[in-house]
N, C-alpha and C. Protein backbone atom coordinates (compact mmCIF):
# COMPACT_ATOMS: atom_id res chain seq x y z
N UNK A 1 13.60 20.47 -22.32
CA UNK A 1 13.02 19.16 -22.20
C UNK A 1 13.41 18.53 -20.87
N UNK A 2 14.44 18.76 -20.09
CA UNK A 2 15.12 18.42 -19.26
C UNK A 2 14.05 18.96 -18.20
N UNK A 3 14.36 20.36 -18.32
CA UNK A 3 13.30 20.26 -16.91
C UNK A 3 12.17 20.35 -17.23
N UNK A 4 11.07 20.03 -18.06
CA UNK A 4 10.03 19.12 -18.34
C UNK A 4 10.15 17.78 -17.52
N UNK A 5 11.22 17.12 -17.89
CA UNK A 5 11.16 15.90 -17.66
C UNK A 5 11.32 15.89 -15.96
N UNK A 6 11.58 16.70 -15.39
CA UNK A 6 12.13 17.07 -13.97
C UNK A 6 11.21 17.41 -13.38
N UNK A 7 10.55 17.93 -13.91
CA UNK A 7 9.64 18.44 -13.16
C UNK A 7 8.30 17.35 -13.08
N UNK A 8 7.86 16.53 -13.84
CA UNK A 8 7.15 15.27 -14.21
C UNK A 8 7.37 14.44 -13.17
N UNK A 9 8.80 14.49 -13.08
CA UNK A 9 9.21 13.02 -12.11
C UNK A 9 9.09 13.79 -10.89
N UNK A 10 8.99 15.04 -9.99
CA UNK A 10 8.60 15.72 -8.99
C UNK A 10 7.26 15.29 -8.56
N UNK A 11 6.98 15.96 -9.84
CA UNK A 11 5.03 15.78 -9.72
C UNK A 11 4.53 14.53 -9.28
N UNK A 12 4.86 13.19 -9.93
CA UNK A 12 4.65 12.37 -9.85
C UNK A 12 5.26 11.91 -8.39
N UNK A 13 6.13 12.23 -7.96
CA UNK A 13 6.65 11.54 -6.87
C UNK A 13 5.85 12.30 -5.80
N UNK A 14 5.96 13.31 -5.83
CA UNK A 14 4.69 14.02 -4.47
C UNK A 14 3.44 13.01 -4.68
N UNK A 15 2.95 12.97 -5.47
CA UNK A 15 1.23 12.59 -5.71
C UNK A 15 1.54 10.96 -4.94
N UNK A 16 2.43 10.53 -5.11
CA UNK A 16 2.64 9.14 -4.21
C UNK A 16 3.03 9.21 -3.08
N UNK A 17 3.59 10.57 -2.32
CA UNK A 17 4.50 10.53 -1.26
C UNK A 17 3.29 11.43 -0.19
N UNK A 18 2.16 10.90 0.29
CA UNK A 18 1.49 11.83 1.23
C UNK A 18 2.90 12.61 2.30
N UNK A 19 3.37 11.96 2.93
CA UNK A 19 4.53 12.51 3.84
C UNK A 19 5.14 13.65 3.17
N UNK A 20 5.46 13.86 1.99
CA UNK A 20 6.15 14.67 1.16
C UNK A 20 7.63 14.33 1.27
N UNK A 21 8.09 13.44 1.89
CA UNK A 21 9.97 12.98 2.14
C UNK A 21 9.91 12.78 0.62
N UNK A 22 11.24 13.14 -0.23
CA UNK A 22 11.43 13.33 -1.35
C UNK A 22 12.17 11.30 -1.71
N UNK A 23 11.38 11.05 -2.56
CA UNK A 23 11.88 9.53 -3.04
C UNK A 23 13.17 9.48 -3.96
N UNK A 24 13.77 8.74 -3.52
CA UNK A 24 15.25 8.47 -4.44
C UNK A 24 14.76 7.87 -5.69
N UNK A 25 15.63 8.02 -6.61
CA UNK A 25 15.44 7.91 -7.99
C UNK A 25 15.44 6.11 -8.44
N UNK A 26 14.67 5.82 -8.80
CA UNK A 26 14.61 4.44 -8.56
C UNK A 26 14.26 4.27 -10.27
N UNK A 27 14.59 4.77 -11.35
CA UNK A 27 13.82 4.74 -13.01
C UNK A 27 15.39 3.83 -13.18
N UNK A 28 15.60 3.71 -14.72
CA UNK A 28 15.97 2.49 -15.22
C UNK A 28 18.05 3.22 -14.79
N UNK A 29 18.15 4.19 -14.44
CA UNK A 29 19.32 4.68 -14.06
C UNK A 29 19.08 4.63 -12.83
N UNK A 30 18.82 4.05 -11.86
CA UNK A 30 19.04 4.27 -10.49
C UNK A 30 20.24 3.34 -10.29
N UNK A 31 20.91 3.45 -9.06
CA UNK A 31 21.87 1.98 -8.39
C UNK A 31 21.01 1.90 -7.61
N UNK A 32 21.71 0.48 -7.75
CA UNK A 32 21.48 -0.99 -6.73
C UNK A 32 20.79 -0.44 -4.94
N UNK A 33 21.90 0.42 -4.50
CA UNK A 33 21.68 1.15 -3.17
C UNK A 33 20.23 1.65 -3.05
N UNK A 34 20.27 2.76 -4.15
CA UNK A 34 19.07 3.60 -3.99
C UNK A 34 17.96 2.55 -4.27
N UNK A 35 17.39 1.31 -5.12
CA UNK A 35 16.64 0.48 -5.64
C UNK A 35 16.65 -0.36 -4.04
N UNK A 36 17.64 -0.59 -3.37
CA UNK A 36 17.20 -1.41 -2.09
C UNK A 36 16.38 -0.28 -0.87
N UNK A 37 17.07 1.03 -0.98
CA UNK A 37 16.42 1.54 0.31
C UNK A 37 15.12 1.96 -0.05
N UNK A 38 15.01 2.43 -1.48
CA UNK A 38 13.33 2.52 -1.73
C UNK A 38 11.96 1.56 -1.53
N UNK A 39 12.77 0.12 -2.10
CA UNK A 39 12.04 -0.87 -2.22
C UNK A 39 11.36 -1.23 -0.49
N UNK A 40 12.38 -1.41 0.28
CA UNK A 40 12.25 -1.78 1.42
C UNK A 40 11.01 -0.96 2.58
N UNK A 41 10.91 0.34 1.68
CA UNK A 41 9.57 0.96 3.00
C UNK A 41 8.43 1.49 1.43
N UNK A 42 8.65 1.07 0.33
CA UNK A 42 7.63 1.74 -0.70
C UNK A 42 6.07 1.17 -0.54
N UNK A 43 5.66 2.19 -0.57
CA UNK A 43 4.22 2.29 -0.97
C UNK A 43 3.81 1.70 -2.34
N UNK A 44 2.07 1.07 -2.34
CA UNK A 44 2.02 0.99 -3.74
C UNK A 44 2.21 2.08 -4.81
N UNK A 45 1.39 3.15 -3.76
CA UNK A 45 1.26 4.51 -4.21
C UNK A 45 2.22 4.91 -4.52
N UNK A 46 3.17 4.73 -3.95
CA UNK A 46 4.32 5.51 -4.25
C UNK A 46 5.30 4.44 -5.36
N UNK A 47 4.81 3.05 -5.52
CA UNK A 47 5.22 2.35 -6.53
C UNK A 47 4.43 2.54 -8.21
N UNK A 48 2.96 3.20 -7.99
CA UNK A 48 2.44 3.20 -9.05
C UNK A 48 2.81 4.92 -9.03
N UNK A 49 3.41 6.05 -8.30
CA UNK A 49 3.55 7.35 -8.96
C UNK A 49 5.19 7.08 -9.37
N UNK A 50 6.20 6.42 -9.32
CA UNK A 50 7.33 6.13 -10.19
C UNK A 50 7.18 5.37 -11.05
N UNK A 51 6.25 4.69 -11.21
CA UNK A 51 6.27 4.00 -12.94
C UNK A 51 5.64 4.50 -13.76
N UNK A 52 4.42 5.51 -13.28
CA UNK A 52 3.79 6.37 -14.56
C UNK A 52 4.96 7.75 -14.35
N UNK A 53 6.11 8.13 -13.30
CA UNK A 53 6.92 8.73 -13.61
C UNK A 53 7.72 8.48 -15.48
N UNK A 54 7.60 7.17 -15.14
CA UNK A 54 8.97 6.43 -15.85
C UNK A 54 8.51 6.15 -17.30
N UNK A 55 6.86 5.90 -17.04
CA UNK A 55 6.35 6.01 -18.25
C UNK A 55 6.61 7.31 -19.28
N UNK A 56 5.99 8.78 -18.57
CA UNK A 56 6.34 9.61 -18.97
C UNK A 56 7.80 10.17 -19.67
N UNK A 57 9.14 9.39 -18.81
CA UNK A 57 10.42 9.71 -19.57
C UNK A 57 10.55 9.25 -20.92
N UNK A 58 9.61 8.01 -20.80
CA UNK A 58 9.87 7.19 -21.89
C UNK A 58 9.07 7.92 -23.12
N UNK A 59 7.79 8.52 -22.82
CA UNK A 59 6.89 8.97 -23.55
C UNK A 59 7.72 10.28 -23.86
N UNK A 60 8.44 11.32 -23.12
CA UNK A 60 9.31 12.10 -23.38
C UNK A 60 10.30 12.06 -24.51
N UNK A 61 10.89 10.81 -24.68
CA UNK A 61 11.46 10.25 -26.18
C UNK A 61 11.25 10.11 -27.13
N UNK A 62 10.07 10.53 -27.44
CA UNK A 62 9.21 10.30 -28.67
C UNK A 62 9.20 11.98 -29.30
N UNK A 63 9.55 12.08 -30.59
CA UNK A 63 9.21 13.16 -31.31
C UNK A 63 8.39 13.84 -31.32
N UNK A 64 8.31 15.21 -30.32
CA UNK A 64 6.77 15.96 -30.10
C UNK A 64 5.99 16.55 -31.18
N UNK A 65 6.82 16.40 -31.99
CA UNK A 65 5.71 16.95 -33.60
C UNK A 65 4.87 15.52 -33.74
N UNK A 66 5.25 14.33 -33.66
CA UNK A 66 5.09 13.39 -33.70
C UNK A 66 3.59 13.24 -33.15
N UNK A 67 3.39 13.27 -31.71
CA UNK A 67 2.76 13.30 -30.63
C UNK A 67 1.40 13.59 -31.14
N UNK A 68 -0.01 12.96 -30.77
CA UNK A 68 -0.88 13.54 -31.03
C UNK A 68 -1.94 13.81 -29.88
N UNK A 69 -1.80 12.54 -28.65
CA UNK A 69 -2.30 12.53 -27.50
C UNK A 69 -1.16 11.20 -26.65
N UNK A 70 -1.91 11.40 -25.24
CA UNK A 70 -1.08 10.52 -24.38
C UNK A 70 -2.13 10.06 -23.38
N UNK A 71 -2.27 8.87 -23.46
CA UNK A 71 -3.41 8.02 -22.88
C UNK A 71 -2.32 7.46 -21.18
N UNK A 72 -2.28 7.82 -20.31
CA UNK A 72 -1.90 7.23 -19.03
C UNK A 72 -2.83 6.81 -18.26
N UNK A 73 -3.13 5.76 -18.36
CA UNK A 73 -4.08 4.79 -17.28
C UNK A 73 -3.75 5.47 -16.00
N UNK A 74 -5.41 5.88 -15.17
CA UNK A 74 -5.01 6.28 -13.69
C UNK A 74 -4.68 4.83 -12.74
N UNK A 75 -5.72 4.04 -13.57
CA UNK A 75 -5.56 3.20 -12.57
C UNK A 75 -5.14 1.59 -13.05
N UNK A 76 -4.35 0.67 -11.87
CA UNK A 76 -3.83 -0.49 -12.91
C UNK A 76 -4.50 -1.41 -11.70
N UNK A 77 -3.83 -2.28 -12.00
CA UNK A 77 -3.84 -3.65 -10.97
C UNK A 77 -2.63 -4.44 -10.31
N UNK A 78 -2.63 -5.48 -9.43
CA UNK A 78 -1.75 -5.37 -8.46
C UNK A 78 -1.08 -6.76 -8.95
N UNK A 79 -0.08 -7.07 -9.53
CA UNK A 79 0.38 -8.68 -9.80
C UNK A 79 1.11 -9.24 -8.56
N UNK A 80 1.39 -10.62 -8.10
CA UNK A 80 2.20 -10.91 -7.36
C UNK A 80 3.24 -11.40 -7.84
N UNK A 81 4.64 -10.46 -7.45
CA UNK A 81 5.93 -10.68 -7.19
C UNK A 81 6.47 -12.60 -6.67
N UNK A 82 6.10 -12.11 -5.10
CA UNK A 82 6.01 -13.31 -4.73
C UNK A 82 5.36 -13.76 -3.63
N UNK A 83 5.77 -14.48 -2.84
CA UNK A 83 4.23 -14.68 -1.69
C UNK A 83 4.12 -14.03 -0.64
N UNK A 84 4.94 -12.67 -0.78
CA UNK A 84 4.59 -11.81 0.10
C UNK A 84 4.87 -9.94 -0.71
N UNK A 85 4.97 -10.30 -1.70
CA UNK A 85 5.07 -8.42 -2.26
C UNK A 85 4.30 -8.83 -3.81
N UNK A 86 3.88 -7.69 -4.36
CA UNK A 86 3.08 -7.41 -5.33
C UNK A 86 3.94 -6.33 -6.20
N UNK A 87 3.57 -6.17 -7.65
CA UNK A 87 3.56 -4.74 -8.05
C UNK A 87 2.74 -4.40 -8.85
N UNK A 88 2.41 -2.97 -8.91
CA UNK A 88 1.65 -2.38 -9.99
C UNK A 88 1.61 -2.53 -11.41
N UNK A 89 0.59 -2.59 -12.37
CA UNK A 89 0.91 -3.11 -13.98
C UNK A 89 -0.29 -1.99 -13.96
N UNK A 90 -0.16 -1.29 -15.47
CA UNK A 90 -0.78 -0.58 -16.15
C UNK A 90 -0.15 -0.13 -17.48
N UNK A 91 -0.70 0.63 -18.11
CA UNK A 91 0.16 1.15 -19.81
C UNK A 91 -0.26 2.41 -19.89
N UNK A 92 0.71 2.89 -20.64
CA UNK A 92 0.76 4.27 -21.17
C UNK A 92 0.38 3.95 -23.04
N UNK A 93 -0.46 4.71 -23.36
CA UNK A 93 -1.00 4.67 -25.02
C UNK A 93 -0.28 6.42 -25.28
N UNK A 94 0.57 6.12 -26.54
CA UNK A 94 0.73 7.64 -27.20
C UNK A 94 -0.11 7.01 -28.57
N UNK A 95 -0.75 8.13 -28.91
CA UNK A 95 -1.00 8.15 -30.06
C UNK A 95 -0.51 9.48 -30.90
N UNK A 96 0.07 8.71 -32.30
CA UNK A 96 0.99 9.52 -33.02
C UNK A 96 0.56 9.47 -34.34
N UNK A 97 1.00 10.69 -34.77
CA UNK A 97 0.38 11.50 -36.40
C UNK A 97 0.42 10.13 -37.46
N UNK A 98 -0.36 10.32 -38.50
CA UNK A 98 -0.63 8.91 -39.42
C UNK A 98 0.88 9.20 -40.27
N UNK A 99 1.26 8.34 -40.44
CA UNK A 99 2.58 8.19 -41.48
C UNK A 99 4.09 7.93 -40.50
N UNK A 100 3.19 8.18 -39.18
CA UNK A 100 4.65 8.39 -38.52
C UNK A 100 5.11 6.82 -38.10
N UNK A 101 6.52 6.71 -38.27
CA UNK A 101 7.00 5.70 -38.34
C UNK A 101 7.39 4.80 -37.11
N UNK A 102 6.93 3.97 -36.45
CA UNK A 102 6.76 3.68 -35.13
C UNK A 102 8.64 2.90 -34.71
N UNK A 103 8.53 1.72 -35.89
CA UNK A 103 10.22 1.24 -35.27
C UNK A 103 11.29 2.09 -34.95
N UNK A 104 11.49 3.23 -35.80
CA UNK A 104 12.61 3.92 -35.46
C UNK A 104 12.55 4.79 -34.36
N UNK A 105 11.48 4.64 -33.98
CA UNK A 105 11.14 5.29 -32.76
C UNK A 105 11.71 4.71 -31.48
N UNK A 106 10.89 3.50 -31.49
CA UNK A 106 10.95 2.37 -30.67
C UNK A 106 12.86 1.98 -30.39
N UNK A 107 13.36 2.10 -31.64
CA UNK A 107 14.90 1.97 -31.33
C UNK A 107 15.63 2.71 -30.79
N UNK A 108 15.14 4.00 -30.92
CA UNK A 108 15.43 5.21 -30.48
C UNK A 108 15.66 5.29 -28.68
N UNK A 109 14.85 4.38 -28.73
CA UNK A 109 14.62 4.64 -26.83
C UNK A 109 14.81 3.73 -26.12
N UNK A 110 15.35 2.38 -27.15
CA UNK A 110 16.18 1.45 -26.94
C UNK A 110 17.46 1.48 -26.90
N UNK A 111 18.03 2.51 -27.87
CA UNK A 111 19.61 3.21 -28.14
C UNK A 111 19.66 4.25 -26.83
N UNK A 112 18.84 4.62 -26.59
CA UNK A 112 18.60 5.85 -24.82
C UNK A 112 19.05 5.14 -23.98
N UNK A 113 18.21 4.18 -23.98
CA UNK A 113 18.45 3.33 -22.48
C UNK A 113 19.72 2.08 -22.33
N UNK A 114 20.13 2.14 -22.89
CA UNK A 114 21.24 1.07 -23.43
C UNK A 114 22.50 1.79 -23.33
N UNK A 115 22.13 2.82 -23.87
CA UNK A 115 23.69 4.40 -23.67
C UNK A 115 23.40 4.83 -21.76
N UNK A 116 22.36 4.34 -21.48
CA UNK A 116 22.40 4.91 -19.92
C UNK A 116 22.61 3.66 -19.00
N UNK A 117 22.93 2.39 -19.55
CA UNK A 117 23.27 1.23 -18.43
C UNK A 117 22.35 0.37 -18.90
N UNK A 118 21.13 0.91 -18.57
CA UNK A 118 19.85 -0.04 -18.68
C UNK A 118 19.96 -1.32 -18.87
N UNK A 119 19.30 -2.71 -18.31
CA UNK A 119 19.12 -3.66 -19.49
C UNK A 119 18.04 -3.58 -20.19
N UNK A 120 18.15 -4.12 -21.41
CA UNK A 120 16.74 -3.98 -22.77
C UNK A 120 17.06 -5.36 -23.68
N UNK A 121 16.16 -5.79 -23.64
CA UNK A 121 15.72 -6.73 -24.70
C UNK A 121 14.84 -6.47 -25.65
N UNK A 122 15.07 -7.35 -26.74
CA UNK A 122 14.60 -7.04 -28.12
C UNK A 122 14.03 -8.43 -28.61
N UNK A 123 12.53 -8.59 -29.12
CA UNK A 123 12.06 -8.83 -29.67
C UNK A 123 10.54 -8.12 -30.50
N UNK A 124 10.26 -9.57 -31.46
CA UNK A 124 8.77 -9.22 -32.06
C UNK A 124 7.69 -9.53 -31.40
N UNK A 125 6.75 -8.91 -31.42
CA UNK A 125 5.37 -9.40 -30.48
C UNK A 125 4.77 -10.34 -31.53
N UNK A 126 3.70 -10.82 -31.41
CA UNK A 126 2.68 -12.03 -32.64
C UNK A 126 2.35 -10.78 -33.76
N UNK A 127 2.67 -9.38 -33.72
CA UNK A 127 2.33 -8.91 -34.95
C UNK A 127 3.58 -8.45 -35.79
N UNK A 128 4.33 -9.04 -35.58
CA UNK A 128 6.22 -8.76 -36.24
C UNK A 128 6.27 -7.52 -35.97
N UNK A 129 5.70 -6.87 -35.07
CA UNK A 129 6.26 -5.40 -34.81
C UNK A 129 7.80 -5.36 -33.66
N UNK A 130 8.31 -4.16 -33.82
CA UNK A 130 10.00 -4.49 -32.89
C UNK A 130 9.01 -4.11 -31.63
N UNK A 131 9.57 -4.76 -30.82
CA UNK A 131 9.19 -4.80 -29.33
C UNK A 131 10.90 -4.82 -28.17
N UNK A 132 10.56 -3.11 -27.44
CA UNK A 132 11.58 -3.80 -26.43
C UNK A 132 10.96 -4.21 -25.02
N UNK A 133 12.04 -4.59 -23.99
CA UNK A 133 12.09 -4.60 -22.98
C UNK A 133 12.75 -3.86 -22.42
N UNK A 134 12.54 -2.55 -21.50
CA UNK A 134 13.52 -2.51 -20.52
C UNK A 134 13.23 -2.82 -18.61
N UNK A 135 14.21 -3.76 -18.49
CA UNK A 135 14.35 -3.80 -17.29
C UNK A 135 15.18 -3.41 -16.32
N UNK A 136 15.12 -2.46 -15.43
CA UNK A 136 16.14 -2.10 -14.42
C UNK A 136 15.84 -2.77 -12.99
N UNK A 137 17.00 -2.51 -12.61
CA UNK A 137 17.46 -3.67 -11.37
C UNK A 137 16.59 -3.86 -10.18
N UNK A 138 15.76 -3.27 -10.52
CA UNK A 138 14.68 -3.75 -8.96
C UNK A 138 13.75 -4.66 -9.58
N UNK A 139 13.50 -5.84 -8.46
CA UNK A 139 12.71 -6.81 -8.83
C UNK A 139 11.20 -6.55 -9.34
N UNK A 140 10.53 -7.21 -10.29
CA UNK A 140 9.22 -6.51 -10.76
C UNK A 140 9.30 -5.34 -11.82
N UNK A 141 10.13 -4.72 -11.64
CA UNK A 141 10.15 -3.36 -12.43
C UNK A 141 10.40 -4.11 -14.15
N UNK A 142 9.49 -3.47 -14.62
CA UNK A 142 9.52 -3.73 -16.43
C UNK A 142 8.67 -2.55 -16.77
N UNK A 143 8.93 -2.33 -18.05
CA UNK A 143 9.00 -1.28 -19.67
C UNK A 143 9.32 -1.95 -20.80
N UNK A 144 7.47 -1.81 -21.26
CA UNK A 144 7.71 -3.33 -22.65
C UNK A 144 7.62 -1.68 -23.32
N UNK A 145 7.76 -1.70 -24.58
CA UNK A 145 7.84 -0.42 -25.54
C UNK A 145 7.57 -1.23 -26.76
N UNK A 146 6.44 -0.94 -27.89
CA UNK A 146 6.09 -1.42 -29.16
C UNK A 146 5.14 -0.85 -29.81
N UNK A 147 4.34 -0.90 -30.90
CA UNK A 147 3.62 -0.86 -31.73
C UNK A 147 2.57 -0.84 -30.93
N UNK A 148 1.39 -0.05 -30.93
CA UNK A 148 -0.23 -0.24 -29.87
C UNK A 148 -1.16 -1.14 -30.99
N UNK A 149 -2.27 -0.94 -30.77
CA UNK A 149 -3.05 -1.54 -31.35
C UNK A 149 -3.94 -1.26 -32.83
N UNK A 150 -3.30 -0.15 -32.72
CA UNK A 150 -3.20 0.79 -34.10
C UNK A 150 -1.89 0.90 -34.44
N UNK A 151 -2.06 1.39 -35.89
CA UNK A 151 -0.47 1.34 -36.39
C UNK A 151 -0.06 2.77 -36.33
N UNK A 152 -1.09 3.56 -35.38
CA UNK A 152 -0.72 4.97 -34.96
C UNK A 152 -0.85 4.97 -33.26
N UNK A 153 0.11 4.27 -32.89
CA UNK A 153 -0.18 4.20 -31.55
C UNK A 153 1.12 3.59 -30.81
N UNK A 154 1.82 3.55 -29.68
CA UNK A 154 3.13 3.49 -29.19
C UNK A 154 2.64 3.04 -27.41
N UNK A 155 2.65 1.65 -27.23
CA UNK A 155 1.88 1.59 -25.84
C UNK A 155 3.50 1.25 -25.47
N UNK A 156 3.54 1.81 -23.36
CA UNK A 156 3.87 1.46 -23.14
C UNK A 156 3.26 0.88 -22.18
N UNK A 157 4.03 -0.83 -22.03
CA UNK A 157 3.08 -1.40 -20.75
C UNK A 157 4.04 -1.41 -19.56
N UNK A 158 3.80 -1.54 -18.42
CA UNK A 158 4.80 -1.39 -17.11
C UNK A 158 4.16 -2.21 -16.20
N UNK A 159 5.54 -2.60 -15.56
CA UNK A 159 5.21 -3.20 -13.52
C UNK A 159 6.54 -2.79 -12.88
N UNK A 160 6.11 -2.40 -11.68
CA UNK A 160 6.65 -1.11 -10.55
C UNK A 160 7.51 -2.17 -10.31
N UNK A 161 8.40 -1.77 -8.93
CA UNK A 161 9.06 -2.68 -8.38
C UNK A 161 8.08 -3.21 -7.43
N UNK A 162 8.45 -4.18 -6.76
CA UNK A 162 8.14 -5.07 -6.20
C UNK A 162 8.11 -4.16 -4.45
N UNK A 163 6.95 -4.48 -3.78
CA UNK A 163 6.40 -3.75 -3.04
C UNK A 163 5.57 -4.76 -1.94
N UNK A 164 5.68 -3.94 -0.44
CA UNK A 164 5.12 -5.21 0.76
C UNK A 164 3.42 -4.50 0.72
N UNK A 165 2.27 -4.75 0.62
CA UNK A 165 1.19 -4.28 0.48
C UNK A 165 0.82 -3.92 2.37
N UNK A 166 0.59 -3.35 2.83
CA UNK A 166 0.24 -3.15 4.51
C UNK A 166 -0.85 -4.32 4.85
N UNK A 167 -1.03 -5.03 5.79
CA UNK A 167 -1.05 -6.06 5.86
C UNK A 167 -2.84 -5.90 6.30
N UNK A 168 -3.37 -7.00 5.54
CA UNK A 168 -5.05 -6.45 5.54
C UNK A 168 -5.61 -6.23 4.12
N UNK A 169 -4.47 -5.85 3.71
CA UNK A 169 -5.06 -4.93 2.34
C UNK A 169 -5.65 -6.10 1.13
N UNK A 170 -6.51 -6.01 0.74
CA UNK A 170 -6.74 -7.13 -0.64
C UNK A 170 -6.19 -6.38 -1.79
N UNK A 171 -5.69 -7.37 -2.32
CA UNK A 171 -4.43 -6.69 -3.77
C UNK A 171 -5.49 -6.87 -4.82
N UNK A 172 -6.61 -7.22 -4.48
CA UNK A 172 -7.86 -7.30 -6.05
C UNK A 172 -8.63 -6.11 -6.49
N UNK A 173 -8.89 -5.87 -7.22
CA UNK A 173 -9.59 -4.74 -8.02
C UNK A 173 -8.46 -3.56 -8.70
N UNK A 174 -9.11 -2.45 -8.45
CA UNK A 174 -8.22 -1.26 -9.15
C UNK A 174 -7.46 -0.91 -8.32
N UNK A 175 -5.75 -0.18 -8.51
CA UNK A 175 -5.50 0.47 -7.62
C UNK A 175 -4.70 1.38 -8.26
């Protein structure tokens, strides 16, 4: 599973990195260091191929008998940070076998990330389902984790870190 998961976060980091220079690890275990020198020259591209990285670890936590498909949005949209950086938002949909039990899941990868530093918050969304948060230390960066829109379904929603757009660029539509 390990190098599954290794090899995912490769993949994903080339597909953002035209240059091919290998990106420092910037997911909910990165330090502070590595989260400043990334942030400071990142691409969107290279901000939206580490959060569907990150999606995937997370989707990695989930019981593969479990598993029935994995919905990863190619494409998201651009929020503003602040009045000069943006980040990427999009969701990851698993959909999982009928009977299968979504909270203990959901805690599961709340007890992961919590044993690895992480911060995570815990609440209910408007449908009393458990809902976390995880946030790691770069600005913008979030991982909501809950219940989808079916009661066979596990979305995760995300925003990258916080990112300078090249100057010209309109942050509207798909990206």
């Amino acid at each position: 599973m390990t190098l599954l998961l290794v090899g995912l976060i490769g993949l994903a980091g080339c597909a953002g990195n035209p240059g091919g220079t290998p990106i420092e690890p910037t997911g909910p275990t990165a330090t502070k260091t590595q989260e400043a020198t990334v942030n400071a020259e990142m691409t969107w591209q290279q901000a939206k191929a580490h959060t569907q990285a990150v999606q995937l670890e997370i989707v990695a936590l989930i019981p593969k008998d479990a598993v029935v498909s994995i919905d990863q949005k190619k494409k998201g949209v651009l929020l503003s940070c602040n009045k000069t950086q943006h980040n990427w938002n999009a969701s990851t949909t698993v959909t999982v076998a009928e009977g299968t039990k979504i909270e203990p899941i959901v805690k599961a990868i709340e007890a992961h990330y919590r044993a690895n530093g992480a911060r995570v918050s815990v609440d209910r969304n408007v449908n009393e389902n458990y809902r976390i948060q995880i946030d790691p230390p770069a600005p913008g960066e979030s991982y909501i984790v809950s219940e989808g829109l079916s009661p066979n379904e596990i979305r995760i929603a995300s925003g990258s870190p916080c990112f300078t757009l090249p100057e010209g660029t309109y942050p509207g539509g798909d990206f």
